[in-house]
Protein backbone atom coordinates (compact mmCIF):
# COMPACT_ATOMS: atom_id res chain seq x y z
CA UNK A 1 104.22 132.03 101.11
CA UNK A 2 101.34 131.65 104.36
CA UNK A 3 101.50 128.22 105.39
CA UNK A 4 97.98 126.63 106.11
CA UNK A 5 98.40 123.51 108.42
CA UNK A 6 96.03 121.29 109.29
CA UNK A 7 96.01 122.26 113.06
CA UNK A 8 97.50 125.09 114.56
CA UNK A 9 97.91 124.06 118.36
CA UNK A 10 100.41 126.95 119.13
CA UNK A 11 96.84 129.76 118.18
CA UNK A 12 94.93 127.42 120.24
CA UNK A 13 97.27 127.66 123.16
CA UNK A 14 97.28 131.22 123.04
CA UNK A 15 93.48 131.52 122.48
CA UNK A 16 93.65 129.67 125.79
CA UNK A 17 96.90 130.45 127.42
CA UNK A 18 95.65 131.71 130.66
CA UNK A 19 93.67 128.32 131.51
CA UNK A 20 96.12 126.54 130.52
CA UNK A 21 98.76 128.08 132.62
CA UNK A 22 96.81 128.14 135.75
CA UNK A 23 95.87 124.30 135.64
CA UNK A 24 99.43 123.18 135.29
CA UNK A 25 101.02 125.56 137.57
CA UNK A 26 98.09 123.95 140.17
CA UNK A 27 100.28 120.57 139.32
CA UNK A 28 103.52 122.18 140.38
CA UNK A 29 101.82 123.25 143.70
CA UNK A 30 100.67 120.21 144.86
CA UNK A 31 103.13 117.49 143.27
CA UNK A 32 100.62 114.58 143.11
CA UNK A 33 101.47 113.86 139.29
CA UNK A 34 99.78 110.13 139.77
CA UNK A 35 95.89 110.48 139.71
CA UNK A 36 96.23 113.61 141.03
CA UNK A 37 92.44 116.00 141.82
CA UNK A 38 92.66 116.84 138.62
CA UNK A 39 92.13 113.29 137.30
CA UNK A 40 89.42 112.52 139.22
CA UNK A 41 87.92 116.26 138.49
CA UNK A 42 88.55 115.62 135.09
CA UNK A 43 86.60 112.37 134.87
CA UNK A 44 83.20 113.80 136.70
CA UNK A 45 83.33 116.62 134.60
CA UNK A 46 83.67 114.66 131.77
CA UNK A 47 81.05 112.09 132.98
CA UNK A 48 78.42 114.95 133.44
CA UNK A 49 78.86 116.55 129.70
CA UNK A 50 78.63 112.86 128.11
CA UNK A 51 76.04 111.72 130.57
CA UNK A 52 77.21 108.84 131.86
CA UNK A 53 77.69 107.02 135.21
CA UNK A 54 81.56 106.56 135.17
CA UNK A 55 84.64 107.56 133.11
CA UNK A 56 88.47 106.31 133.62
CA UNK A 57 91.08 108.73 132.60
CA UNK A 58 93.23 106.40 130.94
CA UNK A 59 96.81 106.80 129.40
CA UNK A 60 96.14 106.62 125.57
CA UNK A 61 93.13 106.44 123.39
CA UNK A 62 94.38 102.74 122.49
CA UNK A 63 94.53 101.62 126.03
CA UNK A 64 91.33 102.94 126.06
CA UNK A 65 90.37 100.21 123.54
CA UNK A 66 92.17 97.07 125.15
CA UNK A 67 91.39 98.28 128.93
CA UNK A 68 87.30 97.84 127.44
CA UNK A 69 87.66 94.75 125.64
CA UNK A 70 89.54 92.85 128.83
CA UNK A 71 87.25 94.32 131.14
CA UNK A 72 84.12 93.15 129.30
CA UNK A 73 85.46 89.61 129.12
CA UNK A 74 86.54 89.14 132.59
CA UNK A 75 83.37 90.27 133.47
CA UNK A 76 80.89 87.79 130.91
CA UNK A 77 83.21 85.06 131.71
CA UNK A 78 85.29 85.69 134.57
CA UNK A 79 88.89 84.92 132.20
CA UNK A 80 91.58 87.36 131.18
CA UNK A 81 91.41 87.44 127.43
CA UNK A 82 88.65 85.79 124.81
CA UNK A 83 89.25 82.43 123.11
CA UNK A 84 91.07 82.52 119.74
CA UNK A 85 87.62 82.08 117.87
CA UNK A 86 85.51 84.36 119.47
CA UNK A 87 84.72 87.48 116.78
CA UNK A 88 84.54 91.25 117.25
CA UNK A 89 82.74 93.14 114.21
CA UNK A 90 84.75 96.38 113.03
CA UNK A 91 85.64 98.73 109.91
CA UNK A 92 89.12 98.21 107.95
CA UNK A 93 88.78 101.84 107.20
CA UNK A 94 90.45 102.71 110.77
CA UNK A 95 93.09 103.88 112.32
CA UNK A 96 95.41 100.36 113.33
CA UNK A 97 94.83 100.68 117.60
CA UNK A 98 90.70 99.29 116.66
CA UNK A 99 92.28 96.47 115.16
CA UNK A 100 94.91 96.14 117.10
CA UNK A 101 93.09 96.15 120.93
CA UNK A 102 91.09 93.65 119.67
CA UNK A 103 94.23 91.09 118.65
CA UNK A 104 95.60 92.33 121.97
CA UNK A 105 92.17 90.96 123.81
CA UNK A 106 93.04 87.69 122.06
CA UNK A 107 90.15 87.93 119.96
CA UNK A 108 89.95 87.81 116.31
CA UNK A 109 89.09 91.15 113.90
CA UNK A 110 86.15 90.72 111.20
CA UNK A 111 86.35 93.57 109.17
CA UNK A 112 83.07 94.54 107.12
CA UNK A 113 82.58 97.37 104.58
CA UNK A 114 81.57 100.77 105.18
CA UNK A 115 79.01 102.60 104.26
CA UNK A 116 79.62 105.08 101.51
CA UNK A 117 78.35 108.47 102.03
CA UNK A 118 79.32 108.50 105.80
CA UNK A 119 82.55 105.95 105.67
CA UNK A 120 81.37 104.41 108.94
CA UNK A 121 80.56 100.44 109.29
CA UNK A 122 77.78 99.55 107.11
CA UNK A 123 75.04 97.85 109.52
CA UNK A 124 73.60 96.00 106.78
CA UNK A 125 76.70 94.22 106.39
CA UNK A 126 76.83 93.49 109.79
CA UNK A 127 73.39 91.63 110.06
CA UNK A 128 74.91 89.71 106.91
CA UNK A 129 77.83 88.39 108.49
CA UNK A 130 75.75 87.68 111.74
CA UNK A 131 72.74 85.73 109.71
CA UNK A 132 75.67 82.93 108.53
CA UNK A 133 78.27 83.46 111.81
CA UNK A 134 77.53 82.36 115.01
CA UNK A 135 80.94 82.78 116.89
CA UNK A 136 80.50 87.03 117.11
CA UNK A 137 80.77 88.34 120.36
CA UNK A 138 80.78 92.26 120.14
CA UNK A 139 81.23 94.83 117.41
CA UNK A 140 83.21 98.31 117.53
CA UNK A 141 81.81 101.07 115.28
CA UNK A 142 84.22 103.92 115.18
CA UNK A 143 82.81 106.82 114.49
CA UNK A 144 85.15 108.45 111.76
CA UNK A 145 86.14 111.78 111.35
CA UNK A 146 83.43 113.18 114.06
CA UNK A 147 80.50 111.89 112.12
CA UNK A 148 78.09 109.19 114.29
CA UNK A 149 77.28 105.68 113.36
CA UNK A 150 74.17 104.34 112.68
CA UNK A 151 73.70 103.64 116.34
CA UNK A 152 69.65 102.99 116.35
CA UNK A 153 70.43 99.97 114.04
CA UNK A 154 74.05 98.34 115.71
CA UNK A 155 72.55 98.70 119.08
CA UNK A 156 69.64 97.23 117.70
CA UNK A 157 71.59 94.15 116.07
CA UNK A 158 73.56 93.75 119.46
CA UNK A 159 70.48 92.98 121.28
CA UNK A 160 69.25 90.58 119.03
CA UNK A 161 72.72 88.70 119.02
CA UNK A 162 73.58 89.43 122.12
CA UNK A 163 76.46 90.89 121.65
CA UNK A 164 78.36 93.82 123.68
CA UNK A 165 79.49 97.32 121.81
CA UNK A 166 82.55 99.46 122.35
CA UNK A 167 82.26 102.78 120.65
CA UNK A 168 85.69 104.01 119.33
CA UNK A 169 84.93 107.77 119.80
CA UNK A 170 88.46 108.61 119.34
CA UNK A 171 87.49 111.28 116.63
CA UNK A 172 84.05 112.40 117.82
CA UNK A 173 84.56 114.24 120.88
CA UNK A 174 80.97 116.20 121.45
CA UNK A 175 79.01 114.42 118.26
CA UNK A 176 75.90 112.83 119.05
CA UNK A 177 73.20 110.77 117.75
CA UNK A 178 70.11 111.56 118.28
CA UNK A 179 70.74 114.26 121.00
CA UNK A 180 73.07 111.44 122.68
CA UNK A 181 76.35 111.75 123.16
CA UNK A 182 78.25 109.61 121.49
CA UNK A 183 80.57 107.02 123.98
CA UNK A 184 77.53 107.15 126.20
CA UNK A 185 75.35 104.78 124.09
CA UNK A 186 77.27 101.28 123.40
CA UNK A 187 78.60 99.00 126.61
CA UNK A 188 81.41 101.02 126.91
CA UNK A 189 82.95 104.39 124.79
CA UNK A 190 86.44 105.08 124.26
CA UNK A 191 88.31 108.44 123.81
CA UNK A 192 91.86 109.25 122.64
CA UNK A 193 92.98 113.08 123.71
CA UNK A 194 95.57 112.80 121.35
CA UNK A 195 96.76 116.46 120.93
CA UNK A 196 95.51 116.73 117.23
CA UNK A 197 91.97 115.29 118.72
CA UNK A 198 89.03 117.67 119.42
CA UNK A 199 89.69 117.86 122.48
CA UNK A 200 93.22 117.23 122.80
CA UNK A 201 96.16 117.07 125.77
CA UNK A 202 100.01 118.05 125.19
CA UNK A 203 100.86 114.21 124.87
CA UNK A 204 99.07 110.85 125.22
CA UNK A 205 95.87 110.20 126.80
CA UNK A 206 92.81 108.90 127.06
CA UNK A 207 89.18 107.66 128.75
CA UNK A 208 86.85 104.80 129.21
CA UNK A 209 82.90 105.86 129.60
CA UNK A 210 80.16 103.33 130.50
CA UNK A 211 76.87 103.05 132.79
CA UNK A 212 78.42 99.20 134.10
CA UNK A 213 79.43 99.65 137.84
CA UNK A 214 81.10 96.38 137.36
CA UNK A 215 82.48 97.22 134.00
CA UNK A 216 84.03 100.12 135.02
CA UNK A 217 85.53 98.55 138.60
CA UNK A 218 87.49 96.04 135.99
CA UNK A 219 89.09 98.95 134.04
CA UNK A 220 90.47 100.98 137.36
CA UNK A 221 91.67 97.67 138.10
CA UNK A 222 93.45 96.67 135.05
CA UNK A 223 95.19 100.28 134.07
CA UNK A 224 96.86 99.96 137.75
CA UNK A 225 98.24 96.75 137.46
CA UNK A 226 95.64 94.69 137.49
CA UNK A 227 94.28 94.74 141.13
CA UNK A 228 92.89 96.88 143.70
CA UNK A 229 96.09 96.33 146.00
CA UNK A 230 99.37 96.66 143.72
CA UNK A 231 100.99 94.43 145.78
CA UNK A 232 98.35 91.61 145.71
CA UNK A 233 96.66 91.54 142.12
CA UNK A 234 94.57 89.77 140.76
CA UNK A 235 94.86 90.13 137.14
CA UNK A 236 97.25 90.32 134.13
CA UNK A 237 96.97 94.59 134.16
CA UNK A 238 99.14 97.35 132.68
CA UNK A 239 100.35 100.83 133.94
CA UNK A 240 97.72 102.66 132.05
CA UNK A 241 96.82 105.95 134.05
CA UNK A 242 96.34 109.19 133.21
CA UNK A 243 98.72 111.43 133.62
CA UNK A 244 97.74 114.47 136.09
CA UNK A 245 99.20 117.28 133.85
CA UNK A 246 97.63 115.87 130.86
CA UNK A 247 94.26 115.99 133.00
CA UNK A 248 94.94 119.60 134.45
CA UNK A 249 95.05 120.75 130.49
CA UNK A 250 92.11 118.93 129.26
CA UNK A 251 90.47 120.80 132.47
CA UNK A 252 91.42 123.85 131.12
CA UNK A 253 90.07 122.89 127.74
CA UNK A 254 86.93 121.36 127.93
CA UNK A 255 85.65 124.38 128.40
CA UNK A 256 85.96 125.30 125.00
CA UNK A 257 84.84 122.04 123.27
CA UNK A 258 81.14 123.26 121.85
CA UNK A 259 82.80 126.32 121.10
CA UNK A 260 85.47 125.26 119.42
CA UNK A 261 83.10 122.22 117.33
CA UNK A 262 80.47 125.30 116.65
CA UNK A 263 83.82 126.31 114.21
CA UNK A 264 84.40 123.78 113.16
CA UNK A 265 81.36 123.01 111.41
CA UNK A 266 80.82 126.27 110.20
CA UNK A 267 84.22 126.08 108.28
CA UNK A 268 82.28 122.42 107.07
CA UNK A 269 79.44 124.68 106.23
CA UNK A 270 81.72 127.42 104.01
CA UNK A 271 83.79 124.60 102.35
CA UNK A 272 80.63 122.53 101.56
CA UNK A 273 79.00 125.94 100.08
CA UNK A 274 82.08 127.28 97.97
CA UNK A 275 83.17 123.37 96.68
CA UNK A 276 80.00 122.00 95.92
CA UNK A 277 79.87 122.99 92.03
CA UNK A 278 83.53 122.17 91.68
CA UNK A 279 83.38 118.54 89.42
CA UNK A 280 85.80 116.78 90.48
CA UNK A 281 85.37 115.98 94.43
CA UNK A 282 83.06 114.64 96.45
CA UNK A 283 82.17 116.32 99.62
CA UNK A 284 81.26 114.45 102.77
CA UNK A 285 77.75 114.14 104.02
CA UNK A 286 76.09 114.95 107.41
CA UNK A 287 73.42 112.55 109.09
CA UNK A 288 70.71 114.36 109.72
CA UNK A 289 69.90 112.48 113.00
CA UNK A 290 73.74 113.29 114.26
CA UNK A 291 75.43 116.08 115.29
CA UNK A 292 78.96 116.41 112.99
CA UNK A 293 81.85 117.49 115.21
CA UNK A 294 83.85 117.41 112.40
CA UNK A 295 87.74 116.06 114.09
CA UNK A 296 88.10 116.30 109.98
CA UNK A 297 87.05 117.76 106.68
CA UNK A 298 86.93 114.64 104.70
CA UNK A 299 86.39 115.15 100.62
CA UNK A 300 86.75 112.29 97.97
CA UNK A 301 88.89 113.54 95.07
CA UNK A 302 87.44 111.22 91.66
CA UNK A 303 89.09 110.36 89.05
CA UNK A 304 92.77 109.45 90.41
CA UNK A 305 93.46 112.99 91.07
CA UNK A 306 93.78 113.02 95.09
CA UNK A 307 97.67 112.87 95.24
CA UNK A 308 98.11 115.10 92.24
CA UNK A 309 95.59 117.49 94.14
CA UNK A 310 97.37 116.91 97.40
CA UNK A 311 101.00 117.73 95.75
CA UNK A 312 99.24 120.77 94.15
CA UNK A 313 98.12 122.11 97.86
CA UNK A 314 101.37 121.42 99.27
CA UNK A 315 103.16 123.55 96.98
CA UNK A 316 100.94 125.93 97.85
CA UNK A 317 101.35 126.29 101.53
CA UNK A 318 98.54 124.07 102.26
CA UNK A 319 98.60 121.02 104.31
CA UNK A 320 96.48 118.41 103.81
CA UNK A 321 96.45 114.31 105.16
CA UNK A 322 94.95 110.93 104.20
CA UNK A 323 92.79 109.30 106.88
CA UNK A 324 93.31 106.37 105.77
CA UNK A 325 95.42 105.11 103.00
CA UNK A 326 95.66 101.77 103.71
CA UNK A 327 92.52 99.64 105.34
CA UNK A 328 93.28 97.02 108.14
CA UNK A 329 92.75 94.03 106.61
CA UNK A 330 95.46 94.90 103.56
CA UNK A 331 97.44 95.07 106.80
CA UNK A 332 100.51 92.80 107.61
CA UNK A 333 99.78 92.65 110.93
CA UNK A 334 96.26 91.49 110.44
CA UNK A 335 97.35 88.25 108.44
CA UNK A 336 96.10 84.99 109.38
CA UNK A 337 94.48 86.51 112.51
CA UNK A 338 91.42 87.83 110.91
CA UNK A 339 88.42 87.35 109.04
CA UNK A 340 87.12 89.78 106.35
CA UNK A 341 83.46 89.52 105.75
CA UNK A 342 82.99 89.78 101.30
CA UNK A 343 84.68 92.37 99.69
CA UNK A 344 85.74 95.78 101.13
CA UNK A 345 85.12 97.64 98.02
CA UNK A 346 84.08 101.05 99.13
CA UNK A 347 86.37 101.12 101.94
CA UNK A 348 89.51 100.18 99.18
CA UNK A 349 88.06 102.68 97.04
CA UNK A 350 88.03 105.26 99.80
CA UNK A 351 91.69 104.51 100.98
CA UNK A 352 91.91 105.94 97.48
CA UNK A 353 90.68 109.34 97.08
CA UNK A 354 89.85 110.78 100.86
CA UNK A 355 91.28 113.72 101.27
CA UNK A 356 91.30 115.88 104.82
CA UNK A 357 91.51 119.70 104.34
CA UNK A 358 92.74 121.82 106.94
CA UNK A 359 90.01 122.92 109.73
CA UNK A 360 91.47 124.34 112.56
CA UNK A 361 88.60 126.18 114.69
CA UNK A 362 90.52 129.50 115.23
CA UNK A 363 91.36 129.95 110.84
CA UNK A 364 90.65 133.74 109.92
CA UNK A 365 88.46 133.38 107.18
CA UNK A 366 91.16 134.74 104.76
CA UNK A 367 92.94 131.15 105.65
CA UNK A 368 89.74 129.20 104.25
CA UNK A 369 89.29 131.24 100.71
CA UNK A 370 92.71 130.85 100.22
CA UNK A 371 92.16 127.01 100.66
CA UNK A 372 89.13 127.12 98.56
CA UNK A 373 90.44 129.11 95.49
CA UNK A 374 93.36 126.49 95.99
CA UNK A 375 91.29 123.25 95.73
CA UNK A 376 89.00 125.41 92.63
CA UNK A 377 92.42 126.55 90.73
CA UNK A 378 93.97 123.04 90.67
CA UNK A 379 90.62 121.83 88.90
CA UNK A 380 90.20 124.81 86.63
């Protein structure tokens, strides 16, 4: 039986082998495996395709998170962490690190519902929490499954209130709203390169984008240690760095990111074509005023039926994932350290029946009828 997984890294490696090769054989040359060139190559090159003034090769997607939220509030207040009561806005229909950096900045999570076409933060539910709340200080949309926020109206709401905006582009490598790129539009952005990511290393890493000189000085600081002599710091900081051979491959494969998101959404484009009569599912939605990288192929499956269709793919070959079956604030590391704003109904009902279909860039279109005439049989 052909096995269909969600990712095939190994036909990506060899689609790119020679790249990837030469960049970390460059690292064996020279031996400078802490911010070696490569990091600091990586980072301009980086800077230039999202637009921005500055970008931190960081060591994981979630440091990415926590190295943003401390350097925002040593710089609005000169301390290391926020007060117990100050509030950061987010989605419960995450992965845990959003909720998590922001219990880690010593702040305290409000989760609001999602929106239910695009399963990103509902901004009308933000402005309702804000209109009877007073102790908000920021909000983090993620941007789930490569599909943009609604960032006209958060960035909108965060100057009225006054409040600061970390993007969580950790699955939206490339998407954009409105021709911008997305991690270039809030205070700061922050990407994970996990390898399953759109633009993924061989291990952990990640990056911190922003246009703030001063915002971006804090977050060199704090991923080495916490000052700009390690022997003489000045605050609490972490060993948070990129790694130079996880730089030297993203080097190498950068080059391929429109490329490889160009496939990716025209596999969106067949599955959305050949699905869209079957009764049954749901299929997700593009904004028309983003661009859809598509880090996932995200369709609802009605009726109860998502595990019995997920079993039925499985036996089949075909791998499939839930993105996310449980939201944050059902959590038990959430309890008594959060606030959730009214009910979370869409985002419970979503934990239900998402389902991710496999959408690996380099698929031979024999590999996508087979997972169509899959998902069709099981509802015949």
């Amino acid at each position: 039986m052909k096995q269909i997984p969600m990712l095939d890294l190994k036909l990506e490696y060899d689609y790119m082998k020679e790249e990837i090769n030469t960049a970390i054989n460059k690292c064996f040359e020279h031996q400078q495996w802490i911010l070696g060139p490569e990091v600091k190559e990586l980072e301009s090159k980086i800077g230039q395709y999202l637009g921005t003034k500055h970008c931190i090769g960081v060591s994981s997607g979630t440091d990415a998170l926590v190295l943003s939220l401390r350097a925002i509030v040593i710089k609005l207040r000169g301390q290391e962490y926020f007060n117990p009561k100050d509030e950061i806005i987010t989605t419960s229909f995450t992965f845990t690190a959003t909720g998590d950096a922001i219990l880690r900045a010593k702040a305290k999570p409000v989760f609001v519902d999602i929106d239910k076409e695009t399963y990103n933060i509902d901004p009308s539910k933000i402005r309702k929490y804000l209109a009877k709340h007073d102790k908000v200080v920021g909000i983090i949309p993620v941007h789930l499954y490569g599909q943009a926020c609604n960032m006209d109206e958060i960035m909108q709401i965060a100057a009225e209130y006054n409040l600061f905006v970390v993007e969580d582009v950790a699955q939206a490598f490339g998407s954009m709203w409105k021709q911008k790129k997305l991690g270039s539009i809030g205070t700061t952005g922050v990407f994970s390169f996990f390898p399953s990511k759109n633009l993924g290393s061989y291990g952990d890493a990640g990056m911190v984008a922003t246009n703030d000189d001063a915002t971006a000085e804090l977050v060199r600081i704090l991923m080495k240690h916490g000052g700009k002599d390690k022997y003489n710091v000045d605050h609490i900081g972490y060993n948070a760095r990129l790694d130079t051979i996880q730089a030297s491959v993203l080097l190498a494969k950068i080059k391929y990111i429109d490329e490889f998101n160009e496939r990716r959404r025209k596999i969106a484009e067949f599955y959305n074509e050949n699905l869209k009569r079957v009764k049954g599912i749901k299929l997700p939605k593009s904004l028309l005023d983003g661009y859809h990288a598509y880090h996932q192929y995200t369709i609802r499956v009605l009726n109860g039926k998502r595990d019995e269709l997920s079993k039925h793919l499985k036996e089949q070959g075909i791998a499939t994932m839930v993105y996310y079956p449980i939201p944050l604030h059902k959590m038990k590391v959430f309890e008594g350290k959060m606030k959730v704003a009214g009910k979370q109904k869409v985002a419970e009902k979503a934990a239900e029946e998402v389902l991710s279909l496999p959408i690996e860039p380099l698929f031979k279109q024999k590999d996508l009828n087979i997972v169509v005439e899959t998902v069709k049989g099981f509802f015949k």
